[in-house]
PDB file of N, CA and C in Angstrom:
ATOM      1  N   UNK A   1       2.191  -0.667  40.867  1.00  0.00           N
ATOM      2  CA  UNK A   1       2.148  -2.032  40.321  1.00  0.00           C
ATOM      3  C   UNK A   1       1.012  -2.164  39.304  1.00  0.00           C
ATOM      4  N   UNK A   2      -0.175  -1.633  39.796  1.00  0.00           N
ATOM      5  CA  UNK A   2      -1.444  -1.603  39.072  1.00  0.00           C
ATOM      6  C   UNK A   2      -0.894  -1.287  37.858  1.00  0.00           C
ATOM      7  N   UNK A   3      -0.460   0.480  37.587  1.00  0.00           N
ATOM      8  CA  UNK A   3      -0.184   1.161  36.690  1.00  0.00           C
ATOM      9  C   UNK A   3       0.848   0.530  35.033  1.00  0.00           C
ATOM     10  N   UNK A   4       1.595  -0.027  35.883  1.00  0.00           N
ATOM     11  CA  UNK A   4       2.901  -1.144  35.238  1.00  0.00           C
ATOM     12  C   UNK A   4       2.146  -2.492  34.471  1.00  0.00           C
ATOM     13  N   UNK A   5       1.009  -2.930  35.341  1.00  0.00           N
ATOM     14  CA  UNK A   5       0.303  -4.310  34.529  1.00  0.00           C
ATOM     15  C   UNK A   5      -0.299  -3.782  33.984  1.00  0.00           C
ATOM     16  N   UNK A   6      -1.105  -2.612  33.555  1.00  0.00           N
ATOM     17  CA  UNK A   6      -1.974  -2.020  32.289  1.00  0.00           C
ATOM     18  C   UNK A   6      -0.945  -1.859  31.264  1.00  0.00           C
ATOM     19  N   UNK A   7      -0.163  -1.010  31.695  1.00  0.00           N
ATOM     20  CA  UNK A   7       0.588  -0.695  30.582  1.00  0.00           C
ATOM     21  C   UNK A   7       1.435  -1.449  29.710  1.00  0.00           C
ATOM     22  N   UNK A   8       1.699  -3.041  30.562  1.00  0.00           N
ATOM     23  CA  UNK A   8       2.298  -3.799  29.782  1.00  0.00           C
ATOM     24  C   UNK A   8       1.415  -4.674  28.928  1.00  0.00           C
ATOM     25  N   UNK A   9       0.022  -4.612  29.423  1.00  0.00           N
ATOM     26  CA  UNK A   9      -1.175  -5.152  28.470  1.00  0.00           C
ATOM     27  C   UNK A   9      -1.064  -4.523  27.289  1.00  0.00           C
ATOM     28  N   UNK A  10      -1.216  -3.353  27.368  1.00  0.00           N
ATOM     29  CA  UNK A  10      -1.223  -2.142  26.214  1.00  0.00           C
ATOM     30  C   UNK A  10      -0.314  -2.771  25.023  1.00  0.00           C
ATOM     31  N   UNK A  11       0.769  -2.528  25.720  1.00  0.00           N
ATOM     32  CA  UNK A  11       1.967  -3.120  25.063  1.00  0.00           C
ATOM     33  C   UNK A  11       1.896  -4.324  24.319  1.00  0.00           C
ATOM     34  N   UNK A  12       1.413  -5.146  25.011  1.00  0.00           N
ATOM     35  CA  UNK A  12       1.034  -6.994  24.501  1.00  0.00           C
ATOM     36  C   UNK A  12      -0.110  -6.724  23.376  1.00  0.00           C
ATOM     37  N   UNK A  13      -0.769  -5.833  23.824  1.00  0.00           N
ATOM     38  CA  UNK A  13      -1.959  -5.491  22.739  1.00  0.00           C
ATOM     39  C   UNK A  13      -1.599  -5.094  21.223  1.00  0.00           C
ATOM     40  N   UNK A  14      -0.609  -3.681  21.301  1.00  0.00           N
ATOM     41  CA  UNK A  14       0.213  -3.283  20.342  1.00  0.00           C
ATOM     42  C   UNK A  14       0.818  -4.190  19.573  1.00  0.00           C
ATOM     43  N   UNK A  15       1.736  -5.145  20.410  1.00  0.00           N
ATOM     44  CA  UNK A  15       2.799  -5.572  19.477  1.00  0.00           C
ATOM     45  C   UNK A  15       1.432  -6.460  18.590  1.00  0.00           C
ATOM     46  N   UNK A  16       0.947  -7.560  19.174  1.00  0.00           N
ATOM     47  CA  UNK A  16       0.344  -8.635  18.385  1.00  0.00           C
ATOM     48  C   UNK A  16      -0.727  -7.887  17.713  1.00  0.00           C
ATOM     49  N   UNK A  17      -1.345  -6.774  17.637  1.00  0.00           N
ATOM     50  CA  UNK A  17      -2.010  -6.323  16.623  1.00  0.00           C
ATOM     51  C   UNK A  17      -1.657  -5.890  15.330  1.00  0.00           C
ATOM     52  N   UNK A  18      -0.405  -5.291  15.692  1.00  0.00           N
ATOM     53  CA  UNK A  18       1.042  -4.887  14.738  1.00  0.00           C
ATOM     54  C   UNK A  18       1.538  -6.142  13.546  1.00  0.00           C
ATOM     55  N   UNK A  19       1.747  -7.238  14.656  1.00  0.00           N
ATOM     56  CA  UNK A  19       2.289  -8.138  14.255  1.00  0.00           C
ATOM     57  C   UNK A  19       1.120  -9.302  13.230  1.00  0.00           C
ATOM     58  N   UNK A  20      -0.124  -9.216  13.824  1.00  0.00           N
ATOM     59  CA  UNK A  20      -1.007  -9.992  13.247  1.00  0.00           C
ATOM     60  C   UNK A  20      -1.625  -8.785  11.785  1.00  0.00           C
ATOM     61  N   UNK A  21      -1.606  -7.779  12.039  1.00  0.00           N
ATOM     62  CA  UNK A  21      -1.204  -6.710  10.507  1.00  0.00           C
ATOM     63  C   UNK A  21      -0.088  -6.999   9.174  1.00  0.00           C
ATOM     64  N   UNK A  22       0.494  -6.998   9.954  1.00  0.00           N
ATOM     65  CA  UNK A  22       2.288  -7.624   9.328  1.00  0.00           C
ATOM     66  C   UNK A  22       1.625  -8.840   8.941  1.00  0.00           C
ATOM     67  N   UNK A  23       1.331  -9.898   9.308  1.00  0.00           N
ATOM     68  CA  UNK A  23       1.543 -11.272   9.053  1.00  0.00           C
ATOM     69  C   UNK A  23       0.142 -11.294   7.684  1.00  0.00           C
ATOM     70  N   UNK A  24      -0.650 -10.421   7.575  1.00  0.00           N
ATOM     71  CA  UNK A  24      -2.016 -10.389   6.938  1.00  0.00           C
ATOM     72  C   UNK A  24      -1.155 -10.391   5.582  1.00  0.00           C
ATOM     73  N   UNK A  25      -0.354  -9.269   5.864  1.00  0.00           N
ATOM     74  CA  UNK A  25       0.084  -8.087   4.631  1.00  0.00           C
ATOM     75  C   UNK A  25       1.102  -9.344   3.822  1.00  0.00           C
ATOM     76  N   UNK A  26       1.601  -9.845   4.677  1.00  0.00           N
ATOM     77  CA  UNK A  26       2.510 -11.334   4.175  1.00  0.00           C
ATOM     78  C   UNK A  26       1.815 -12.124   3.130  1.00  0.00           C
ATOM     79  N   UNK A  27       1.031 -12.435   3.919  1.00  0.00           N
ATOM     80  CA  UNK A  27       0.324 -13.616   3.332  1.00  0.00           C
ATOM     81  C   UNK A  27      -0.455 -13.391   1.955  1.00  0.00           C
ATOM     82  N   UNK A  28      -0.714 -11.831   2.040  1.00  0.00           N
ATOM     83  CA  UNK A  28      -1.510 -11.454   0.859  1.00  0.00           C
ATOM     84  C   UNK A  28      -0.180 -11.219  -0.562  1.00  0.00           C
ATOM     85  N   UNK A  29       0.745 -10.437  -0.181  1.00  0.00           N
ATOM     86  CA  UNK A  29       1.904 -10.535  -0.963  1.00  0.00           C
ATOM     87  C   UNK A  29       2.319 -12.209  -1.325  1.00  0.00           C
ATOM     88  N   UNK A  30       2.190 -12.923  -0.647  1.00  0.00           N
ATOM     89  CA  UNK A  30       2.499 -14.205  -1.014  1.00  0.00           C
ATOM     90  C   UNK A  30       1.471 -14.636  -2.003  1.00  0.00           C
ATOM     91  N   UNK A  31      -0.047 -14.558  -1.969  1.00  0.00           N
ATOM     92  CA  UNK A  31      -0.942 -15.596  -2.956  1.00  0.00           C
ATOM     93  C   UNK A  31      -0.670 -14.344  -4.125  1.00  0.00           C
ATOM     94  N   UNK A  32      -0.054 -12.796  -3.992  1.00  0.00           N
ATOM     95  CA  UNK A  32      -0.428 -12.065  -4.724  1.00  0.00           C
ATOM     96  C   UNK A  32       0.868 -12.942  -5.675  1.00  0.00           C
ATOM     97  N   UNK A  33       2.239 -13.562  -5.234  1.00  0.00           N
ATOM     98  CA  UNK A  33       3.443 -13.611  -5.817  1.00  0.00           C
ATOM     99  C   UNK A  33       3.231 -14.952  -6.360  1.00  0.00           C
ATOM    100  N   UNK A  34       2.111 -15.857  -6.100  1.00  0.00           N
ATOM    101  CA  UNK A  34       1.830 -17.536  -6.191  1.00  0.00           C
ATOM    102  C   UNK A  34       0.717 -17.157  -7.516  1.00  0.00           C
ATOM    103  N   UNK A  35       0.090 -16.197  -7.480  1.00  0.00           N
ATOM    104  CA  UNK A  35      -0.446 -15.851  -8.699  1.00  0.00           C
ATOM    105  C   UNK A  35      -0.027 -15.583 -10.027  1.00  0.00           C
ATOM    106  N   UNK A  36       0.951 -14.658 -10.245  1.00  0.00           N
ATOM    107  CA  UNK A  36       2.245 -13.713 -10.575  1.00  0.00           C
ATOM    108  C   UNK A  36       2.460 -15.318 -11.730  1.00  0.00           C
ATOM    109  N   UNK A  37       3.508 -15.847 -10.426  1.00  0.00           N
ATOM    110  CA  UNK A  37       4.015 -17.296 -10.798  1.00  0.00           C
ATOM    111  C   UNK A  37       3.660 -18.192 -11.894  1.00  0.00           C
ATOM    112  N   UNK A  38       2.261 -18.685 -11.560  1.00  0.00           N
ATOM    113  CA  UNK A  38       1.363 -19.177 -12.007  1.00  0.00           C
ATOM    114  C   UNK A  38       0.744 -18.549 -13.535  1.00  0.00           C
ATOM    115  N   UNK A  39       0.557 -17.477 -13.351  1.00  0.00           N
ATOM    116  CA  UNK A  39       0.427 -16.783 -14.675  1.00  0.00           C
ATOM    117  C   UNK A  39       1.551 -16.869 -15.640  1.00  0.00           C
ATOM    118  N   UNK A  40       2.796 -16.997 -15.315  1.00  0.00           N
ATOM    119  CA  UNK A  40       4.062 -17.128 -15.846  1.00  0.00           C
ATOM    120  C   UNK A  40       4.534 -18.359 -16.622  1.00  0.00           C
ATOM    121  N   UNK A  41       3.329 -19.385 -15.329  1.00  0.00           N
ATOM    122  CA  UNK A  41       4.345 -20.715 -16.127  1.00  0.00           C
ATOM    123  C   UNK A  41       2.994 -21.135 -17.264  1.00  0.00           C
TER     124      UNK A  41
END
């Protein structure tokens, strides 16, 4: 049981570190594409 609740921490750890990576990389492509834009008009 022990073994099973670490490992699903791990897991919880992974995804949202993954996911809060992902969401960085978003956001930076976005002001990079709001820039882009902006230069355009």
């Amino acid at each position: 049981m022990e073994l099973s609740v670490r490992y699903y921490l791990k897991v919880v750890n992974l995804i949202s570190f993954q996911f809060s990576n992902y969401s960085d990389s978003v956001i930076e492509k976005v002001k990079n594409f709001s820039k882009i834009l902006k230069g355009k008009i």
